[in-house]
N, C-alpha and C. Protein backbone atom coordinates (compact mmCIF):
# COMPACT_ATOMS: atom_id res chain seq x y z
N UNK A 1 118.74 132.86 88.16
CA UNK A 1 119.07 131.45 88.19
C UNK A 1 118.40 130.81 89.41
N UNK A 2 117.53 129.82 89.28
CA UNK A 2 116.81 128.92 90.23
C UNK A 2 117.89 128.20 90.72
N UNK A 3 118.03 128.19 92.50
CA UNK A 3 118.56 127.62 93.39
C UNK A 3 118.44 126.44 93.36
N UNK A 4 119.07 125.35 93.44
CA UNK A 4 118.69 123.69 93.63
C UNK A 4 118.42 123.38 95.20
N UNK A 5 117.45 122.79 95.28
CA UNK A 5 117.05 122.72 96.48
C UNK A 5 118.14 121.33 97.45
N UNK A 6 118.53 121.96 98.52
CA UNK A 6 119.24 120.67 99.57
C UNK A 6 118.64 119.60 99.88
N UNK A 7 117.34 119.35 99.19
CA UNK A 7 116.69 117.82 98.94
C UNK A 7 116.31 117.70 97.79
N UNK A 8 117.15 117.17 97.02
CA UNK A 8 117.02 117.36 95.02
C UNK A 8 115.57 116.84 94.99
N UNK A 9 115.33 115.76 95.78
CA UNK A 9 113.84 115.38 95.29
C UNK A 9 113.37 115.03 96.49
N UNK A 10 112.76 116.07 96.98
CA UNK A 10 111.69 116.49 98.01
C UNK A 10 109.94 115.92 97.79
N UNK A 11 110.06 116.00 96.72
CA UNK A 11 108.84 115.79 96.54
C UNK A 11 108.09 114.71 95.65
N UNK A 12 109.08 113.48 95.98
CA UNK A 12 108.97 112.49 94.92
C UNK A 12 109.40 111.46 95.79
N UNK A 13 108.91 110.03 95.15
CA UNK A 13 109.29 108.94 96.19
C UNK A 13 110.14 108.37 95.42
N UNK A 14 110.46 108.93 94.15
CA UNK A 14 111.67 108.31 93.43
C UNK A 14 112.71 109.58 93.24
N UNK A 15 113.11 109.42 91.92
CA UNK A 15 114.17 110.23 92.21
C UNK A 15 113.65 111.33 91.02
N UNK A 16 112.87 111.71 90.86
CA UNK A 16 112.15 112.71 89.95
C UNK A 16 111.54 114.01 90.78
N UNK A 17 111.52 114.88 90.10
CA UNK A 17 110.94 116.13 90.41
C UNK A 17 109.75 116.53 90.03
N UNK A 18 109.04 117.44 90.65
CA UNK A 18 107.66 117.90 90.39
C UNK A 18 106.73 118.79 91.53
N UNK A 19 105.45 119.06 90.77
CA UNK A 19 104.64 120.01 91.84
C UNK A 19 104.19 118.79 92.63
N UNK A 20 104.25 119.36 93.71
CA UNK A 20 103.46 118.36 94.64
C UNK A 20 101.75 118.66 95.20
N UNK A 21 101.86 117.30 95.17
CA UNK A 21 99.66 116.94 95.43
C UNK A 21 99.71 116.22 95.99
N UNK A 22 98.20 116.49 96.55
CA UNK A 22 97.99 115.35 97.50
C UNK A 22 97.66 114.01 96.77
N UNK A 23 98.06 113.09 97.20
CA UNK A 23 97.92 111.76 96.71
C UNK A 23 97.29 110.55 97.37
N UNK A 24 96.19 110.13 97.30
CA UNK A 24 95.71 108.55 98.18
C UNK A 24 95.37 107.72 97.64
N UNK A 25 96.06 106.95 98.33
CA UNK A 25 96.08 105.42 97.92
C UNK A 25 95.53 104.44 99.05
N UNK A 26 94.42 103.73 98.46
CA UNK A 26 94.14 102.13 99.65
C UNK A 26 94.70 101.56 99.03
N UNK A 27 94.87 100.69 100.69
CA UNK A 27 95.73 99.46 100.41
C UNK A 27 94.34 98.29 100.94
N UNK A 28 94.93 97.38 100.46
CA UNK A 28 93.87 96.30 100.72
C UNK A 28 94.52 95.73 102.18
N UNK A 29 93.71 95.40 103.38
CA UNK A 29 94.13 94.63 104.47
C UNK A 29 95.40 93.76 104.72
N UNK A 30 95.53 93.02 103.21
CA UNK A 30 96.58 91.99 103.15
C UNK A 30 98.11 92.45 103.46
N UNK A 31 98.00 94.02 103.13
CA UNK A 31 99.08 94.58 102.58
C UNK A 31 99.17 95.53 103.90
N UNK A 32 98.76 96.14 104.55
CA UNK A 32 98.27 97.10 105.59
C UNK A 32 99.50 97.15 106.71
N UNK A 33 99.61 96.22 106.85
CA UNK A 33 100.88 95.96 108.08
C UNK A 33 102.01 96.67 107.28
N UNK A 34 102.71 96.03 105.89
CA UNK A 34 103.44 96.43 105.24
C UNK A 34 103.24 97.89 105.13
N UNK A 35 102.55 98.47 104.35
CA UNK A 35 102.63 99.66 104.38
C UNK A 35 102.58 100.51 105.41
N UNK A 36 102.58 99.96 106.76
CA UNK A 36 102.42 101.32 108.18
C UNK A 36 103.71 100.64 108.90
N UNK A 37 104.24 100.03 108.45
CA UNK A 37 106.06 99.34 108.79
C UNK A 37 107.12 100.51 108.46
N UNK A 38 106.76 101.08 107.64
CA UNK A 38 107.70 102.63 107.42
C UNK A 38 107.16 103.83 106.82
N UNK A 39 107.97 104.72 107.03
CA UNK A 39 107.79 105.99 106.09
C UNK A 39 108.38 106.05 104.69
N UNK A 40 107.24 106.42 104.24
CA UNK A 40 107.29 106.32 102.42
C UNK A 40 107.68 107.64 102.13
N UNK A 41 107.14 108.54 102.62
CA UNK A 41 107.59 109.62 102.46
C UNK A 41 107.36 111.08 104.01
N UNK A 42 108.02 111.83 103.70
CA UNK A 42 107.91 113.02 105.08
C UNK A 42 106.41 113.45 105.37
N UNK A 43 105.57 113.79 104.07
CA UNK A 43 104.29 114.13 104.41
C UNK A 43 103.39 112.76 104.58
N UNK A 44 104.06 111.39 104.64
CA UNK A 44 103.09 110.57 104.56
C UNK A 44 101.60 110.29 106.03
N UNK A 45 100.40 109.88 105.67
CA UNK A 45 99.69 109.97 106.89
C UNK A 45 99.03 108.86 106.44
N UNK A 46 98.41 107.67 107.31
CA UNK A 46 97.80 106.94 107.33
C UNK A 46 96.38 107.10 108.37
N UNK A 47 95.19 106.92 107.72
CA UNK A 47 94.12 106.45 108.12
C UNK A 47 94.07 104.84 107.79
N UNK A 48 93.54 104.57 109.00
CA UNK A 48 93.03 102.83 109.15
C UNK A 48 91.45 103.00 108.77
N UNK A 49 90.68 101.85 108.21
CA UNK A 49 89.94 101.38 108.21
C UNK A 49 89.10 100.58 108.83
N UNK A 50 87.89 100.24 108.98
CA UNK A 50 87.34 99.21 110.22
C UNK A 50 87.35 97.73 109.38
N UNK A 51 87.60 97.68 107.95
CA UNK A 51 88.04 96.40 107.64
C UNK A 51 89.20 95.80 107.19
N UNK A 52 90.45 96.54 107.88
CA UNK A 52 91.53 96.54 108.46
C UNK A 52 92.99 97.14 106.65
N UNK A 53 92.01 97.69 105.81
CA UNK A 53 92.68 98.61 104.27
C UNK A 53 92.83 99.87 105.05
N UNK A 54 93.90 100.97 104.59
CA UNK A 54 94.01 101.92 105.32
C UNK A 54 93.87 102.69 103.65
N UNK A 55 93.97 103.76 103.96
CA UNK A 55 94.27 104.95 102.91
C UNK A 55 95.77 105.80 103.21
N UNK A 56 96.66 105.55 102.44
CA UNK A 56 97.57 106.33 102.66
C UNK A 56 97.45 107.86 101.67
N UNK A 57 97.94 109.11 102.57
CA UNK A 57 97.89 109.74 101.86
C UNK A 57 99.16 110.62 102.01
N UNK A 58 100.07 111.06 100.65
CA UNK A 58 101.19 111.60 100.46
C UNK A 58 101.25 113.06 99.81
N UNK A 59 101.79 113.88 99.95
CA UNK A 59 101.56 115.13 99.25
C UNK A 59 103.23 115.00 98.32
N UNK A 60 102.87 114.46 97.46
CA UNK A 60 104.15 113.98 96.44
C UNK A 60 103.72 114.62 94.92
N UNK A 61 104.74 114.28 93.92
CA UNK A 61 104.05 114.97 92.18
C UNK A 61 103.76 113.32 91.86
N UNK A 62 102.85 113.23 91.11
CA UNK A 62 102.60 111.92 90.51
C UNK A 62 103.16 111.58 89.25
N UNK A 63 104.43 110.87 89.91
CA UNK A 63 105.45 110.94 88.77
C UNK A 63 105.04 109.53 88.54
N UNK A 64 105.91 109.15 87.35
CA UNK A 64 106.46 107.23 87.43
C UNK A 64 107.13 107.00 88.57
N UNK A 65 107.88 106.98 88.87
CA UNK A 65 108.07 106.45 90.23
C UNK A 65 106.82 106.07 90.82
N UNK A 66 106.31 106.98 91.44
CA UNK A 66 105.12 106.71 92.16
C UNK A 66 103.66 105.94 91.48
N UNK A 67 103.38 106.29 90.06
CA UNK A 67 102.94 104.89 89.51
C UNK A 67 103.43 103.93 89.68
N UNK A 68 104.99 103.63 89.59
CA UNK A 68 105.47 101.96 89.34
C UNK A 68 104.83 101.63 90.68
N UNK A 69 105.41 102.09 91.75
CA UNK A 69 105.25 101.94 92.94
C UNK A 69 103.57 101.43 93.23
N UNK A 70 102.97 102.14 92.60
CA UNK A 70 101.52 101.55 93.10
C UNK A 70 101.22 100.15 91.88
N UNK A 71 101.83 100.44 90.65
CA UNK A 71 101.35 99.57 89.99
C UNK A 71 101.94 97.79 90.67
N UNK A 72 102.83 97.89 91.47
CA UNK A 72 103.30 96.85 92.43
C UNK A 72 103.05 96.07 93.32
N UNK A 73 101.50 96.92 93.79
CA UNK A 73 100.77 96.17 94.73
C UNK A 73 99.68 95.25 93.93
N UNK A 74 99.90 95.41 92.22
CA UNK A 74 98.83 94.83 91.87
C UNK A 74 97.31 95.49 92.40
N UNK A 75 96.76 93.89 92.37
CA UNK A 75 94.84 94.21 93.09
C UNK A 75 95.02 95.34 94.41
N UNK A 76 96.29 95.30 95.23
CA UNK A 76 95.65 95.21 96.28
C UNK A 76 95.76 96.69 96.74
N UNK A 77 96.50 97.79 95.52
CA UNK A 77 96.20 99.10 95.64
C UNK A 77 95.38 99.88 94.87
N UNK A 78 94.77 101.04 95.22
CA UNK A 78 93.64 101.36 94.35
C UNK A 78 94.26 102.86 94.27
N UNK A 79 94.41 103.68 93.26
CA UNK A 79 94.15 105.25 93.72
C UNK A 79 92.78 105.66 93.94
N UNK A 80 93.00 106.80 94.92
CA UNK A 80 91.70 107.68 95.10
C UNK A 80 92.04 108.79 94.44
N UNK A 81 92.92 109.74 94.71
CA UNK A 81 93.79 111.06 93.99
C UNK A 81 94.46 110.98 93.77
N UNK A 82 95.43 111.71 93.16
CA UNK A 82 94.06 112.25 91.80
C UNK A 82 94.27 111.89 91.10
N UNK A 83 92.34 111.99 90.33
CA UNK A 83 91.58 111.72 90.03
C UNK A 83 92.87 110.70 88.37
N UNK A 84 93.91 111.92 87.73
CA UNK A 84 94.53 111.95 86.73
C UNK A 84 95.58 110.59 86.83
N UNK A 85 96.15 110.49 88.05
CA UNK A 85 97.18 109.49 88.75
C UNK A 85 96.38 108.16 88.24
N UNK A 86 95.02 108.27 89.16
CA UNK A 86 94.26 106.93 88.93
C UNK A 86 93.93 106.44 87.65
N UNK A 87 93.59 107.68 86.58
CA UNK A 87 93.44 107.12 85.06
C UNK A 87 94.86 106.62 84.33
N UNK A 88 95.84 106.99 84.86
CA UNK A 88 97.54 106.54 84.02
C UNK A 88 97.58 105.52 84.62
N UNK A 89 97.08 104.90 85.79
CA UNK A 89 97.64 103.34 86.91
C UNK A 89 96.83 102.55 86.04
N UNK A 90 95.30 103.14 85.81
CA UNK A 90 94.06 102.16 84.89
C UNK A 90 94.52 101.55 83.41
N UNK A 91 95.00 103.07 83.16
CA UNK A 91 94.99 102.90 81.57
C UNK A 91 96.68 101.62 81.46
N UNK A 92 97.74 101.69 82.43
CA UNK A 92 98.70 100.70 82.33
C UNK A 92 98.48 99.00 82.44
N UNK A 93 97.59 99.03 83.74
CA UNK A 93 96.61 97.94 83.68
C UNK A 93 96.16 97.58 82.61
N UNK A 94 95.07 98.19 81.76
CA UNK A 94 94.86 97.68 80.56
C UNK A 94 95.52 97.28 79.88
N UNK A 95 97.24 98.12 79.38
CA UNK A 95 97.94 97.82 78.99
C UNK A 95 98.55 96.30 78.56
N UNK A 96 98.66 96.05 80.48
CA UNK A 96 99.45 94.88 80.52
C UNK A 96 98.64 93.93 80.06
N UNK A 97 96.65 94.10 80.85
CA UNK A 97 96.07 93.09 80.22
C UNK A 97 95.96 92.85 78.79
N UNK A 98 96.11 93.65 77.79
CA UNK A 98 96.28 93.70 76.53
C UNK A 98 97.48 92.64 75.71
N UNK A 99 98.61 92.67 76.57
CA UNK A 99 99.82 92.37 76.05
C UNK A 99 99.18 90.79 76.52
N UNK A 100 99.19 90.53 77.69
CA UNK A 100 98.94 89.07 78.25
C UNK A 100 97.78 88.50 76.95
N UNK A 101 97.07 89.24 76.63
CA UNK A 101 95.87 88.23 75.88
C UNK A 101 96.64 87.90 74.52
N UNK A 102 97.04 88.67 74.21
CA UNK A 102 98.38 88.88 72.50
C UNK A 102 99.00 87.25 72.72
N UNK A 103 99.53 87.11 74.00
CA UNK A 103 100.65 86.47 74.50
C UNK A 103 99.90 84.57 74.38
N UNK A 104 98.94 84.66 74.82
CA UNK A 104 98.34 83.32 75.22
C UNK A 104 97.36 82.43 73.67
């Protein structure tokens, strides 16, 4: 019988479970202050940029949670890793732009 771990979700910025990866995300400048205002998560690390976007990077599972979460910044977050994270954030994007054109 697998032990439950004394941090049910260690490795998630929501409340889901999973293997954990490394994960990076830019942020666009606008947003930059905001995101280095707290800890997102225990492994989180920020690199700055010289045109003031940082890259955050988290060793989290790339759950939903952590999509919604990026899909929130809109424009002004991008994934870098991985590679898989960044095609589910793209392919939702499309999504929405899909629904909006239906809509108008």
């Amino acid at each position: 019988m697998q032990e439950l771990s004394d941090k049910p979700f260690a490795h998630s910025i929501g409340i889901h479970v999973g293997k954990p990866e490394v994960v990076e995300i830019r942020f666009a400048a606008s947003v930059a202050a905001y995101i280095k205002e707290r800890e997102w998560h225990k492994t989180h690390k920020i690199r700055e940029l010289p045109d003031g976007s940082l890259v955050l990077s988290l060793k989290v599972c790339a759950d939903w949670a952590l999509e919604s979460w990026v899909l929130s910044f809109g424009p002004l977050a991008r994934v870098l890793k991985p590679e898989a994270l960044a095609e589910r954030v793209l392919e939702k994007i499309h999504e929405a732009h899909e629904r909006v054109l239906r809509f108008t």
